[in-house]
Structure formats: structure tokens, C-alpha cells
Protein backbone atom coordinates (compact mmCIF):
# COMPACT_ATOMS: atom_id res chain seq x y z
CA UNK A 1 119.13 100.79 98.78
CA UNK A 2 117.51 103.10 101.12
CA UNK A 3 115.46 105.70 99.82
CA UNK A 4 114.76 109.51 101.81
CA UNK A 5 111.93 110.16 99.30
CA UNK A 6 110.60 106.92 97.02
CA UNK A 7 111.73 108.09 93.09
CA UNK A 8 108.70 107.82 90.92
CA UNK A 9 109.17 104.59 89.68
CA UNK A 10 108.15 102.82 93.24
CA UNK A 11 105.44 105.27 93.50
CA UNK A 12 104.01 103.65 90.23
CA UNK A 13 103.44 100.90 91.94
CA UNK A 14 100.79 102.39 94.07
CA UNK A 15 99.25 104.94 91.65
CA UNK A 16 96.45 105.88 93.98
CA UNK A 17 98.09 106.38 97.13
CA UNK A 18 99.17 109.27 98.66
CA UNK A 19 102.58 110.47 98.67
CA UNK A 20 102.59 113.93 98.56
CA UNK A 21 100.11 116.90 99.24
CA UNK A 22 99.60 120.08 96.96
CA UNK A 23 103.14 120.98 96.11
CA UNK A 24 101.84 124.62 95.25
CA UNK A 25 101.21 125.14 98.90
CA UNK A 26 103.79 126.21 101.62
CA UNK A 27 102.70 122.90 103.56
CA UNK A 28 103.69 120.07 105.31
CA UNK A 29 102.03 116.78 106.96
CA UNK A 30 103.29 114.96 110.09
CA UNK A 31 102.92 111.93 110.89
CA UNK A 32 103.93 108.88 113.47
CA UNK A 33 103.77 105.69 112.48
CA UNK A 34 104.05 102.39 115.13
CA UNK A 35 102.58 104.34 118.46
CA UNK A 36 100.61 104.32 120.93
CA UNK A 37 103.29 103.73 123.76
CA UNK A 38 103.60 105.32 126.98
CA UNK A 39 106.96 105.85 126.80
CA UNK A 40 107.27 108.23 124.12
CA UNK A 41 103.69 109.19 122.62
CA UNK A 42 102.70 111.42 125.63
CA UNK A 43 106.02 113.47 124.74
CA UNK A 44 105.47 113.97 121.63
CA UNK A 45 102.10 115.28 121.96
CA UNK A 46 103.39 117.88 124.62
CA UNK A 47 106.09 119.04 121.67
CA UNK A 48 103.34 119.33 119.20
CA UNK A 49 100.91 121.26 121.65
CA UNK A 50 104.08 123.42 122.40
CA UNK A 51 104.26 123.97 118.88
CA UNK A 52 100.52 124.76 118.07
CA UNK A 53 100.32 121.74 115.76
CA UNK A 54 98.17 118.91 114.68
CA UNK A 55 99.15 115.59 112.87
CA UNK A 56 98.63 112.17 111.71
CA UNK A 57 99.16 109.01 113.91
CA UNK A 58 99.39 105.91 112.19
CA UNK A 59 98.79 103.37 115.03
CA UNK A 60 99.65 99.89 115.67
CA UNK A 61 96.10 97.87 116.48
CA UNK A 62 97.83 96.01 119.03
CA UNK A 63 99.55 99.09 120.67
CA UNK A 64 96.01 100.46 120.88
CA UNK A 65 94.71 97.65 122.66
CA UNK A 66 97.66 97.52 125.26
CA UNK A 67 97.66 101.36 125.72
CA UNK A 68 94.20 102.81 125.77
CA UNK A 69 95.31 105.89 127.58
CA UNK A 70 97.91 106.60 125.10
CA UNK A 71 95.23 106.24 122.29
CA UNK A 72 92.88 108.39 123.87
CA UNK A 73 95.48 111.28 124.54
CA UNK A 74 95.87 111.67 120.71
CA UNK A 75 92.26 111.41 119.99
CA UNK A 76 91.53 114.21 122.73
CA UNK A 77 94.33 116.32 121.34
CA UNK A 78 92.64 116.51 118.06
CA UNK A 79 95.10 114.85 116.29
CA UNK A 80 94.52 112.37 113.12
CA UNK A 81 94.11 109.15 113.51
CA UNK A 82 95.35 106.15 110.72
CA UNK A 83 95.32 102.30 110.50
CA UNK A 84 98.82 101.00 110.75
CA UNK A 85 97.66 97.13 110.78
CA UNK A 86 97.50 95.17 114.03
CA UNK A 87 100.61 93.72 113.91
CA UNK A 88 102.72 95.68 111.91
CA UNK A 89 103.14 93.02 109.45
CA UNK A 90 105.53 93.32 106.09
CA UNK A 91 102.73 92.87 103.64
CA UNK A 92 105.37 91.40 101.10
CA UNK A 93 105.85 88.51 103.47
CA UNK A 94 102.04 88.10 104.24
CA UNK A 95 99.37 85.84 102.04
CA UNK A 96 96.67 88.69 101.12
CA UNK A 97 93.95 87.47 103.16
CA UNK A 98 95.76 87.59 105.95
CA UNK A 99 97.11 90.38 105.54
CA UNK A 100 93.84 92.16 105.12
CA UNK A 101 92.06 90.37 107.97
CA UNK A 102 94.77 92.04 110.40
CA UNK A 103 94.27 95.27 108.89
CA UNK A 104 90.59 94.72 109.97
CA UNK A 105 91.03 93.96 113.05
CA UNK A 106 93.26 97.03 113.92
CA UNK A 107 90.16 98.79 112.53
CA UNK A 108 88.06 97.85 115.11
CA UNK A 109 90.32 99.60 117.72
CA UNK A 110 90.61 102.74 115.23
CA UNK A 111 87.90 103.40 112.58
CA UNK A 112 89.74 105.39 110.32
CA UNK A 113 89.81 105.36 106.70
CA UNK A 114 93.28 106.26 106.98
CA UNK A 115 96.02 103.46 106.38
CA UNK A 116 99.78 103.62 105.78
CA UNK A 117 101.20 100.07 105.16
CA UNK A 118 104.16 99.21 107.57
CA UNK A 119 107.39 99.67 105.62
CA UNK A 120 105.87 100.93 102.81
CA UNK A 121 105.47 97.62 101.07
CA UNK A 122 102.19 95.64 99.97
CA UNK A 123 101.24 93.08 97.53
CA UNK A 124 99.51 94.12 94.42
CA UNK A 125 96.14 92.20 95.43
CA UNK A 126 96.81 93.70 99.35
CA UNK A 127 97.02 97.27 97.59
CA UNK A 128 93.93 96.57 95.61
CA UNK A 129 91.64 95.47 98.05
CA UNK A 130 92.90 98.08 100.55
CA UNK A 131 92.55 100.82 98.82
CA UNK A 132 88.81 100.07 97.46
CA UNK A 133 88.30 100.79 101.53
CA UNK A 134 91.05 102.93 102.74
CA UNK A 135 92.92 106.38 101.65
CA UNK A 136 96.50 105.17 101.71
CA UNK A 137 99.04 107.31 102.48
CA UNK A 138 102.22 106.84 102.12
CA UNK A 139 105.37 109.49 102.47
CA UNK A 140 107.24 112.09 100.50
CA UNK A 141 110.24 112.29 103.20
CA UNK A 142 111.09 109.78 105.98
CA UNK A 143 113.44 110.80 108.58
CA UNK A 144 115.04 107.59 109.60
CA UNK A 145 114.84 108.41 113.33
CA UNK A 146 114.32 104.51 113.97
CA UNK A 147 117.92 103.54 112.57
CA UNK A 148 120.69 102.87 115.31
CA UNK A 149 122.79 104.43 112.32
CA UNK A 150 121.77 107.57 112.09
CA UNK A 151 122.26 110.32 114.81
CA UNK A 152 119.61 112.70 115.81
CA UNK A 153 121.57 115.32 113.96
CA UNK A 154 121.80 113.55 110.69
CA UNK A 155 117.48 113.19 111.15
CA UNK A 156 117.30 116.67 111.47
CA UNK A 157 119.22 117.45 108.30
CA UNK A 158 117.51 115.24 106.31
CA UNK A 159 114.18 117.56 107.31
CA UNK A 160 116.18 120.11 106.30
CA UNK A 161 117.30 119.09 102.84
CA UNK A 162 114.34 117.12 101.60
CA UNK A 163 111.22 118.50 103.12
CA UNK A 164 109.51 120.46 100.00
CA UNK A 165 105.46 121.74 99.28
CA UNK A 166 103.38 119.04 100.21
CA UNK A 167 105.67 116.77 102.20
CA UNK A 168 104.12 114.42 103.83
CA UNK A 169 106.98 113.50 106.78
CA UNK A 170 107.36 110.02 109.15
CA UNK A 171 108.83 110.18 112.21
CA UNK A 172 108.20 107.49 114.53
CA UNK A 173 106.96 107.47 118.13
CA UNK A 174 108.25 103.73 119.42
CA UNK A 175 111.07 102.97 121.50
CA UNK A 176 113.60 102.12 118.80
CA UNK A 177 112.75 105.84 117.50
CA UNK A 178 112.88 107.50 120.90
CA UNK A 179 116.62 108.77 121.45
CA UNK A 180 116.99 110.13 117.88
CA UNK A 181 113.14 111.60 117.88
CA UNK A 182 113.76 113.42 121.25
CA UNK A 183 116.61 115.53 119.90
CA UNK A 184 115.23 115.92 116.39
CA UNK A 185 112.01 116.30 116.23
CA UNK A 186 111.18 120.00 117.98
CA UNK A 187 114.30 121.11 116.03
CA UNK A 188 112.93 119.64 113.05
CA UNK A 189 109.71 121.71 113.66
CA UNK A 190 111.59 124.83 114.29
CA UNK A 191 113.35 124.95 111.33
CA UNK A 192 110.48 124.03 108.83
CA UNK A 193 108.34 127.15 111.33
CA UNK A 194 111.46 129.38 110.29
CA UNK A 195 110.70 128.25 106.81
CA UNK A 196 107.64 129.38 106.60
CA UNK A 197 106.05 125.82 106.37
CA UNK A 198 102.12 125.12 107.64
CA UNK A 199 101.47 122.26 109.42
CA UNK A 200 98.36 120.57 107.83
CA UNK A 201 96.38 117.05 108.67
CA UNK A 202 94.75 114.86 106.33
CA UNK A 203 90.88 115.87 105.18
């Protein structure tokens, strides 16, 4: 089963990681997870300059190292930068050194001490040793704009009906992401402006 926002019993499982901001403040994080690429990050930096807003970029290591440019657009935008490992691997299926080491060595194309584990899944021992070096943030509402099942309607409602205080939100820029993200995501940001929402970054 699929999950729009993680019940509190998964998020035990990572009791120190991030999965939602202050929830008395009238706030909510972006972020992209699986960029850079030239085919889609570029576009969504124009939408959030249009928009007057900064946010969170968890990058692929390997992306970084194929599409310098790309990286260094969202660095000179002033947008966040987070570790998304080098390959994006599924730390479930991953022994915990390895796992680690690759996480590493997308660090040495980012230097954050940001990190959001692909899919949301990591080994006990990967979340341990991670998070003795990294702030790991995970999500309090993920839009689905990757799924060849959703539409870039049904994206935009889910904004609508689970973004809250404190949401931290995924959208994705990659190319399985791009159709649905095009069409959703300035709506998304219009609504949540009409809302009265702030867009915030990560400290």
C-alpha cells in the first residue's frame, strides 16, 4: 500500500529524521528529489523564480556529475542543496557498507549535510550510521507526479488535500516526473500562495 503521508508507525522507524516542520507555522518545504537533468531542472527553476521561491534539491551524485550546468543553476539560484546517494539505490536491497560508501561518494559532488534516502527506505544500521553524519529528511506529503497512474490533475489535488503546517512536499524533477510536474506543479504553488502558505528551506 501506497502511502500520501507515512502514518506514524513508519515514521517510528526513523525517530530522528525529519518529516515534518513546525506545524504551528503557516509553512511549507519543497523539495525535488532525483535531478539534476537538463530536460526538466532548468524549468522548474524558472517556475520557482516566477514564483519568488526557494527550495530543497535532493540530487542524484551521478546526475551531478553528468550535468554540471544543471547543478550549478540551482546552486546560483540560491536554492538548497541535499544528498540523494549516487546511484539512487533502494537501501533495503543494499549491504550497509555499500550503501554508505555511495552515499559518500555523491557527497563529494554535493557537500551537504542534507540527505533524503531514495524511496524512503533504509536499513536500520544504514539509518544509524547516516544520520550520526547527515540531517535526514524525509516527507510529510508526496505528490506522486512520477506514477504513469496518476494524472497531473490528481497530483495537484493531492497538494490540495494533504498539504498542512509544516509539510515538507516531493515533487520530482526527472523525466518519468516531467509530464505530470509541468501541469501540476505552478498550480500546486498557486493554490498553497492562495492559502496563505510560506515557502521555507531547510536551516
Amino acid at each position: 500500500m501506497f502511502f500520501e503521508q507515512h502514518p506514524n508507525l513508519i515514521r517510528r522507524l526513523y525517530p530522528n529524521a525529519c518529516w515534518r516542520m513546525n506545524t504551528s507555522e503557516k509553512a511549507v518545504y519543497l523539495t525535488f528529489d532525483d535531478g539534476p537533468i537538463p530536460e526538466i531542472t532548468p524549468w522548474v527553476l524558472d517556475v520557482l523564480d516566477k514564483y519568488h521561491i526557494k527550495a530543497t534539491f535532493f540530487m542524484v551524485g551521478e546526475n551531478v556529475r553528468k550535468h554540471t550546468d544543471e547543478y550549478k543553476m540551482v546552486v546560483e539560484r540560491g536554492h538548497r542543496i541535499g544528498n540523494h546517494t549516487y546511484n539512487h539505490l533502494k537501501g533495503h536491497e543494499e549491504r550497509t557498507d555499500r550503501y554508505v560508501a555511495n552515499t559518500d561518494k555523491a557527497d563529494c559532488y554535493l557537500t551537504t549535510n542534507l540527505f533524503r534516502p531514495p524511496h524512503g527506505i533504509m536499513r536500520p544500521k544504514q539509518y544509524q550510521m547516516l544520520s550520526e553524519r547527515y540531517r535526514i529528511i524525509m516527507w510529510d506529503l508526496v505528490t506522486r507526479d512520477y506514477s504513469p497512474k496518476c494524472s497531473g490533475e490528481q497530483v495537484v489535488q493531492r497538494v490540495k488535500k494533504y498539504a498542512r503546517n509544516g509539510s515538507i512536499i516531493t515533487f520530482h524533477d526527472s523525466l518519468r516526473a516531467a509530464e505530470n510536474l509541468r501541469y501540476a506543479l505552478p498550480r500546486a504553488i498557486e493554490w498553497l500562495q492562495k492559502e496563505g502558505y510560506e515557502f521555507k528551506v531547510f536551516d
